[in-house]
Protein backbone atom coordinates (compact mmCIF):
# COMPACT_ATOMS: atom_id res chain seq x y z
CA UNK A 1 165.36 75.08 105.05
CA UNK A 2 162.57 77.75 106.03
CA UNK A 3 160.17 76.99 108.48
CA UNK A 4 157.02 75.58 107.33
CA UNK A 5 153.47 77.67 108.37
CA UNK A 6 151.25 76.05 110.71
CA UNK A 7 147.56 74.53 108.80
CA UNK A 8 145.53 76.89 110.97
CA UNK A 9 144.78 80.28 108.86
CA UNK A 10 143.19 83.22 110.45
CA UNK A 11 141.65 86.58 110.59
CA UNK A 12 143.15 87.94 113.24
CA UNK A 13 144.86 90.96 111.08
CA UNK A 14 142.13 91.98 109.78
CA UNK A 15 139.63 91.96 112.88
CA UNK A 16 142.06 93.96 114.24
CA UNK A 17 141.73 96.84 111.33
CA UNK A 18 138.08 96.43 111.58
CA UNK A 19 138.03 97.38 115.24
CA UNK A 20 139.67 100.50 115.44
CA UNK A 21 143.30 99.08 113.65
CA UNK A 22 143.42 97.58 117.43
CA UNK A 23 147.01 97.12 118.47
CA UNK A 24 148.82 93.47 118.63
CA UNK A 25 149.67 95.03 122.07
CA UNK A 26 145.63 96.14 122.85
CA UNK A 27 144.56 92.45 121.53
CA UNK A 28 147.41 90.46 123.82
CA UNK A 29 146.26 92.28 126.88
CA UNK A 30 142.99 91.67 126.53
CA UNK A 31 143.38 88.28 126.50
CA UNK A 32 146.64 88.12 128.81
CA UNK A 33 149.00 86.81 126.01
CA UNK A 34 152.30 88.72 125.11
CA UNK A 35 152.05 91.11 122.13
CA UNK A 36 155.03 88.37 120.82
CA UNK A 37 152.30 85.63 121.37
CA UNK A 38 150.15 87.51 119.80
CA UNK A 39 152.89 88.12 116.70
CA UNK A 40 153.25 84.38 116.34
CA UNK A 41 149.62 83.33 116.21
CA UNK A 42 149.21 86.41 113.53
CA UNK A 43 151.96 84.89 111.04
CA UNK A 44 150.99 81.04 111.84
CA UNK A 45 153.79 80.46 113.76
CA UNK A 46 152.42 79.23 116.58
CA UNK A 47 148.79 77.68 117.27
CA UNK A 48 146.78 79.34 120.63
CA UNK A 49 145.98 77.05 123.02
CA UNK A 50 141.54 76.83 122.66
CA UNK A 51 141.36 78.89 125.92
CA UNK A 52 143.15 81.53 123.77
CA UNK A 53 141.72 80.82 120.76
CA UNK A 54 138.34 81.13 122.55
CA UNK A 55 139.39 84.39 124.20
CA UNK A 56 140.66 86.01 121.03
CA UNK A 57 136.89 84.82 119.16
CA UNK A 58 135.56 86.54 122.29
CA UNK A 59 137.19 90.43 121.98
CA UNK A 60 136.40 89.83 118.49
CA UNK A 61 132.32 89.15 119.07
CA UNK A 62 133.10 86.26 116.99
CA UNK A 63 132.54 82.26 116.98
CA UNK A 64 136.20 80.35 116.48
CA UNK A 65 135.16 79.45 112.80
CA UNK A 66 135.08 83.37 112.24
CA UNK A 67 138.90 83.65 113.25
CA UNK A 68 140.33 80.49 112.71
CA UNK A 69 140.75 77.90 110.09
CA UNK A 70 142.26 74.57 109.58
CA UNK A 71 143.33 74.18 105.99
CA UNK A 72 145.30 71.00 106.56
């Protein structure tokens, strides 16, 4: 049985090509996450705590609804 993706979507792929094809490596240490971390959240693996979250809408210049989205 595969594992099931989490209900939260989000942009963070493509934020990253649209600054500068940014790094999973760049992105985790600017918000002090491991580039795995970083992986997991990417392919809905793994929900950020909302200080992450927060801190991954805030590299970005973006509000949370820009990055992430519930489609449970």
């Amino acid at each position: 049985m595969g594992k099931t993706k989490l209900p939260i979507d989000n942009s963070i792929r493509t934020l990253r090509a649209q600054h500068g094809e940014m790094t999973q490596q760049a992105l985790a240490d600017a918000i002090g996450v491991t580039r795995q971390t970083v992986i997991a959240i990417e392919a809905r693996k793994y929900s950020p705590s909302l200080e992450v979250a927060f801190r991954i809408a805030r590299v970005f210049d973006e509000s949370l609804e820009a990055v992430f989205l519930y489609t449970g």
